[in-house]
C-alpha atoms as a PDB file:
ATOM      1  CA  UNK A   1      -9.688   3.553  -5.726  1.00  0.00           C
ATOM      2  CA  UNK A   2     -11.062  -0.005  -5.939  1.00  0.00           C
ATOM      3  CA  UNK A   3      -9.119  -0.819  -3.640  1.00  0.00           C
ATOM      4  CA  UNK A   4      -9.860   1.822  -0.967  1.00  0.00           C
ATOM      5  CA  UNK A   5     -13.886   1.074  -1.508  1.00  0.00           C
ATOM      6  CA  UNK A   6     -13.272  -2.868  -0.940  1.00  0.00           C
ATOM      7  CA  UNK A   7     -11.271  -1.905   1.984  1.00  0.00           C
ATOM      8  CA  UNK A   8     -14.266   0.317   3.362  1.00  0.00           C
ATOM      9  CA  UNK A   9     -16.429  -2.516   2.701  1.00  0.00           C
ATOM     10  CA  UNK A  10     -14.317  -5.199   4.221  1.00  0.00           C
ATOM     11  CA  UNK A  11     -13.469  -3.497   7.807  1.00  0.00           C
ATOM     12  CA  UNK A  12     -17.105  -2.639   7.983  1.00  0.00           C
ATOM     13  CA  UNK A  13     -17.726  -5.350   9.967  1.00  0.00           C
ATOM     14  CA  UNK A  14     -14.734  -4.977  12.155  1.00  0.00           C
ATOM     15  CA  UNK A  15     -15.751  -4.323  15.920  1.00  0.00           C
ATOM     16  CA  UNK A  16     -16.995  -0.951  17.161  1.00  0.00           C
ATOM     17  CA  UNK A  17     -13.879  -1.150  19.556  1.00  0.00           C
ATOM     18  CA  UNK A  18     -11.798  -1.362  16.880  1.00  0.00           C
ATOM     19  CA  UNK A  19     -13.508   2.112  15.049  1.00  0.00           C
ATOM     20  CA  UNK A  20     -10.165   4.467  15.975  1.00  0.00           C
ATOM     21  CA  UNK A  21      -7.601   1.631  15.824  1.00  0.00           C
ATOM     22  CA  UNK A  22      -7.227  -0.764  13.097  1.00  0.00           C
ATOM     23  CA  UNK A  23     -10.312   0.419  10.893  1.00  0.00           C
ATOM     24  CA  UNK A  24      -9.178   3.782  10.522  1.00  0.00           C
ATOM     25  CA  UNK A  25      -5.394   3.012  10.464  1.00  0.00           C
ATOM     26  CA  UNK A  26      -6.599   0.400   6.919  1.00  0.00           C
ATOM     27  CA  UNK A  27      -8.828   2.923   5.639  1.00  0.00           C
ATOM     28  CA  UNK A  28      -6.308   5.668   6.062  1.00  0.00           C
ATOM     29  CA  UNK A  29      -3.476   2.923   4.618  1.00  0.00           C
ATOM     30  CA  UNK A  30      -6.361   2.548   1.609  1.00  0.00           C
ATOM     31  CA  UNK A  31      -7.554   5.890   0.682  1.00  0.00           C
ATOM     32  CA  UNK A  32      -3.393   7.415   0.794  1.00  0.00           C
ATOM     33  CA  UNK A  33      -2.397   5.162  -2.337  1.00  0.00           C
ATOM     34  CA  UNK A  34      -4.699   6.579  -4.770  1.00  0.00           C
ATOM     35  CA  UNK A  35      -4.262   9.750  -3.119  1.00  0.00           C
ATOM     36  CA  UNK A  36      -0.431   9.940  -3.894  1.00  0.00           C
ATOM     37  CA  UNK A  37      -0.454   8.722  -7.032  1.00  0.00           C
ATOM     38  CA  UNK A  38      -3.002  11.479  -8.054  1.00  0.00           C
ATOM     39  CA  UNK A  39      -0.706  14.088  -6.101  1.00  0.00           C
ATOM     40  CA  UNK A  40       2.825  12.474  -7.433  1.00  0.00           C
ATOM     41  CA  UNK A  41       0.982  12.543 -11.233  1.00  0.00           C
ATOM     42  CA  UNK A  42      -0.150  16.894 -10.323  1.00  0.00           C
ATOM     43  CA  UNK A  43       3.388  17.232 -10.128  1.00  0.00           C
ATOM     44  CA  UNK A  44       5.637  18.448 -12.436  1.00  0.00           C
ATOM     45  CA  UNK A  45       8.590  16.692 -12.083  1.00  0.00           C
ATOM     46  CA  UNK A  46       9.166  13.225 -13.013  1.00  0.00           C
ATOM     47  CA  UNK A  47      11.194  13.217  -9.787  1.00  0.00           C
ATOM     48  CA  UNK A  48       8.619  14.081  -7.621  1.00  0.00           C
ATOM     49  CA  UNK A  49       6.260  11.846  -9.320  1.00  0.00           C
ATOM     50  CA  UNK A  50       8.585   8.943  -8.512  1.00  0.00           C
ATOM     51  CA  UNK A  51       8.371   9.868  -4.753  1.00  0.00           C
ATOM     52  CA  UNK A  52       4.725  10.066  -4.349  1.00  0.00           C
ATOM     53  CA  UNK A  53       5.007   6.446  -6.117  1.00  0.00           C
ATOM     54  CA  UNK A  54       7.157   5.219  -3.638  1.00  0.00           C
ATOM     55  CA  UNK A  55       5.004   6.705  -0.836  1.00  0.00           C
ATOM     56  CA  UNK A  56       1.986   5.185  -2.513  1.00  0.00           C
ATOM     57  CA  UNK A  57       3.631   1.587  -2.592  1.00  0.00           C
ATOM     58  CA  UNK A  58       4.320   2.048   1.167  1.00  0.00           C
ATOM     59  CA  UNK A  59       1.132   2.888   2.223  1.00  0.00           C
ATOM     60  CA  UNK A  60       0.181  -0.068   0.136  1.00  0.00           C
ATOM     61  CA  UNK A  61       2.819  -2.652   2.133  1.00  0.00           C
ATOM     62  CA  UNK A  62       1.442  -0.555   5.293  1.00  0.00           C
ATOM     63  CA  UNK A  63      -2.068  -1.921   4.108  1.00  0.00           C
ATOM     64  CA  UNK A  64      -0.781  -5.602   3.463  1.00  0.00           C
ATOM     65  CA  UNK A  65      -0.102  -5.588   7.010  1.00  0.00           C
ATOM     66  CA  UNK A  66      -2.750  -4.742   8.470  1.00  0.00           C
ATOM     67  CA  UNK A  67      -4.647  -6.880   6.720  1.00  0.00           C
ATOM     68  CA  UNK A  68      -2.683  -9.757   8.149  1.00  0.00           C
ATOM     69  CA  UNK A  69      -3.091  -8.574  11.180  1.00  0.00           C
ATOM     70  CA  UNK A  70      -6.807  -8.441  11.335  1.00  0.00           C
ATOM     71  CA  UNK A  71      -7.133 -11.867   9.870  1.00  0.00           C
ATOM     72  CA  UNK A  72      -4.825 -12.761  12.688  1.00  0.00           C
ATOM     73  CA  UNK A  73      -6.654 -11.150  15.403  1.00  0.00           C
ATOM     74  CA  UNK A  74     -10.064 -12.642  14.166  1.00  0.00           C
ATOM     75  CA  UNK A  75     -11.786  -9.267  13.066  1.00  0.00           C
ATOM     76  CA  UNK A  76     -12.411 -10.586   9.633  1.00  0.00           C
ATOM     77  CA  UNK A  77     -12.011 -14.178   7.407  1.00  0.00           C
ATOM     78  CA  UNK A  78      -9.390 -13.355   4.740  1.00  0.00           C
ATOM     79  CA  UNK A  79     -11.259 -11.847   1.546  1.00  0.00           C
ATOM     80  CA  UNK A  80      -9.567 -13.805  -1.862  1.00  0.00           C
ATOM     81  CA  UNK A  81     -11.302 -10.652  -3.995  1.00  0.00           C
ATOM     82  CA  UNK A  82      -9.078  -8.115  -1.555  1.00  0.00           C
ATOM     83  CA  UNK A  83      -6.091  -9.806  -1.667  1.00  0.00           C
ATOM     84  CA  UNK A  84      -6.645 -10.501  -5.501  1.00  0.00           C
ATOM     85  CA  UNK A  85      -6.928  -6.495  -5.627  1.00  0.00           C
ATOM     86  CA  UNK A  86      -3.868  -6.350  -3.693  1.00  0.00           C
ATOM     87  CA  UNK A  87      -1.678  -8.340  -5.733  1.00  0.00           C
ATOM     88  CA  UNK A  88      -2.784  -6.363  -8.967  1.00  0.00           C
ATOM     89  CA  UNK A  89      -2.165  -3.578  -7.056  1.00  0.00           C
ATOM     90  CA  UNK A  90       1.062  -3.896  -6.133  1.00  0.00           C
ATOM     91  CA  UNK A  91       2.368  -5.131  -9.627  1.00  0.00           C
ATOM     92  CA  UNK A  92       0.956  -1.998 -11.645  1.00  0.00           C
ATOM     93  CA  UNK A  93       2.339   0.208  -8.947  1.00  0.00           C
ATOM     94  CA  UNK A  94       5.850  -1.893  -9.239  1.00  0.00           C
ATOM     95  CA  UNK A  95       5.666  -1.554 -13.100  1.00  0.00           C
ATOM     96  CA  UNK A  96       4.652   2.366 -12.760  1.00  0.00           C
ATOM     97  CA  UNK A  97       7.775   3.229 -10.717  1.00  0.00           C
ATOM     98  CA  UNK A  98      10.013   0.912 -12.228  1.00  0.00           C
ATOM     99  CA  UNK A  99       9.072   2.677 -16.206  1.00  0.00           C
ATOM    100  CA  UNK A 100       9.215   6.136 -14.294  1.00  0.00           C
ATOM    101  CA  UNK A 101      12.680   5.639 -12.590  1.00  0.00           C
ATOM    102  CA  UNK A 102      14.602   5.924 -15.454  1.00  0.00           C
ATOM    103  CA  UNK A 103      12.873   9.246 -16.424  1.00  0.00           C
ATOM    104  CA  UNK A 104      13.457  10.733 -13.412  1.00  0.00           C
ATOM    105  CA  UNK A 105      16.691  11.967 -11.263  1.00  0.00           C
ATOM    106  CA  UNK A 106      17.512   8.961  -9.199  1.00  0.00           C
ATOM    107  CA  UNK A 107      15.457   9.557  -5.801  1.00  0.00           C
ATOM    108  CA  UNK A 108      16.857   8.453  -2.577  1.00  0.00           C
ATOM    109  CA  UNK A 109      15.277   6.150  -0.549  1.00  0.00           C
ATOM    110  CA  UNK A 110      15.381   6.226   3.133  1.00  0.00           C
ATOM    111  CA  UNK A 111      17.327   2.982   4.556  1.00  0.00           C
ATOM    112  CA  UNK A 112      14.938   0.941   6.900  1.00  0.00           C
ATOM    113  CA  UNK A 113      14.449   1.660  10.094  1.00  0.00           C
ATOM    114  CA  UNK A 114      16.109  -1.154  13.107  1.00  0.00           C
ATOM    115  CA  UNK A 115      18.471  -3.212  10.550  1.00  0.00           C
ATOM    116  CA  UNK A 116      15.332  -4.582   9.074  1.00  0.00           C
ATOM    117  CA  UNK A 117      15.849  -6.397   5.648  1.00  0.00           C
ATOM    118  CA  UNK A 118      12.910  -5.234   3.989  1.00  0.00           C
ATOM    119  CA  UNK A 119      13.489  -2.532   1.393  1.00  0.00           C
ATOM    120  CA  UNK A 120      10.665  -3.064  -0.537  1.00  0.00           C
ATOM    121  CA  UNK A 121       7.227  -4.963  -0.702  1.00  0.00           C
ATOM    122  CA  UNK A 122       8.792  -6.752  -3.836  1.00  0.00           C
ATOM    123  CA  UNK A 123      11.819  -8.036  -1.656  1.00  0.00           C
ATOM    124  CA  UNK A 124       8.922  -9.805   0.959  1.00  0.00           C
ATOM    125  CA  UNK A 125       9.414 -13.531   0.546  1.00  0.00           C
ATOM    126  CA  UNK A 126       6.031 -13.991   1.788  1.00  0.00           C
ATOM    127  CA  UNK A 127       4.299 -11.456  -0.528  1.00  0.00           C
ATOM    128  CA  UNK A 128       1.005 -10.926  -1.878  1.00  0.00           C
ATOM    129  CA  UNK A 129       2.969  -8.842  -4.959  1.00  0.00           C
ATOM    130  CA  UNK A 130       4.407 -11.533  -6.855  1.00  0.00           C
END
């Protein structure tokens, strides 16, 4: 949720123009990992827990993104705190699914989409989740 609130904080300053395109798609990136890891842990299956994980960790790389992106459009100077809070992040929610995945049926992730090499945010040779 620290995350999400830094996020908030960060695209604040973005441009008005920008309100119902890359603000909201970083806040709505922000606010769905906590979100699904609250909803995966309501669960009762280990299984399902595990999914909501994974969906967490996406919305996460989804986030990375962006973030990139609006450093590379100008909208905002890269934030070391953020990206600090990303790494961190992305290593607890690594360590949470990989200490859940052998509790749980093995769940099935979708292949990527276009060929693309990328399976997981851990797999990104230019990642912030080392």
């Amino acid at each position: 949720m620290d995350l999400a609130a830094l996020v908030y904080a960060h695209s604040a300053a973005f441009p008005a123009e920008e309100r119902y395109g890359l603000t909201s798609q970083m806040r709505r990136a922000a606010v769905s990992v906590p979100s699904n890891i609250a909803e995966g842990a309501a669960r009762r299956s280990p299984a399902e827990l595990v999914r909501f994980l994974l969906i967490a960790r996406g919305s996460l790389a989804e986030l990375d993104t962006q973030l990139a992106l609006a450093s590379r459009l100008g909208l905002a100077e890269a934030n070391p705190a953020l990206a600090e809070l990303l790494d961190r992040t992305f290593a607890r929610l690594n360590a949470l699914i990989k200490s859940r995945e052998g509790t749980a049926p093995a769940v099935r992730e979708e292949p990527a989409p276009y060929g693309s090499p990328i399976t997981n945010h851990e797999s990104r040779p230019l990642s912030h989740a080392r």
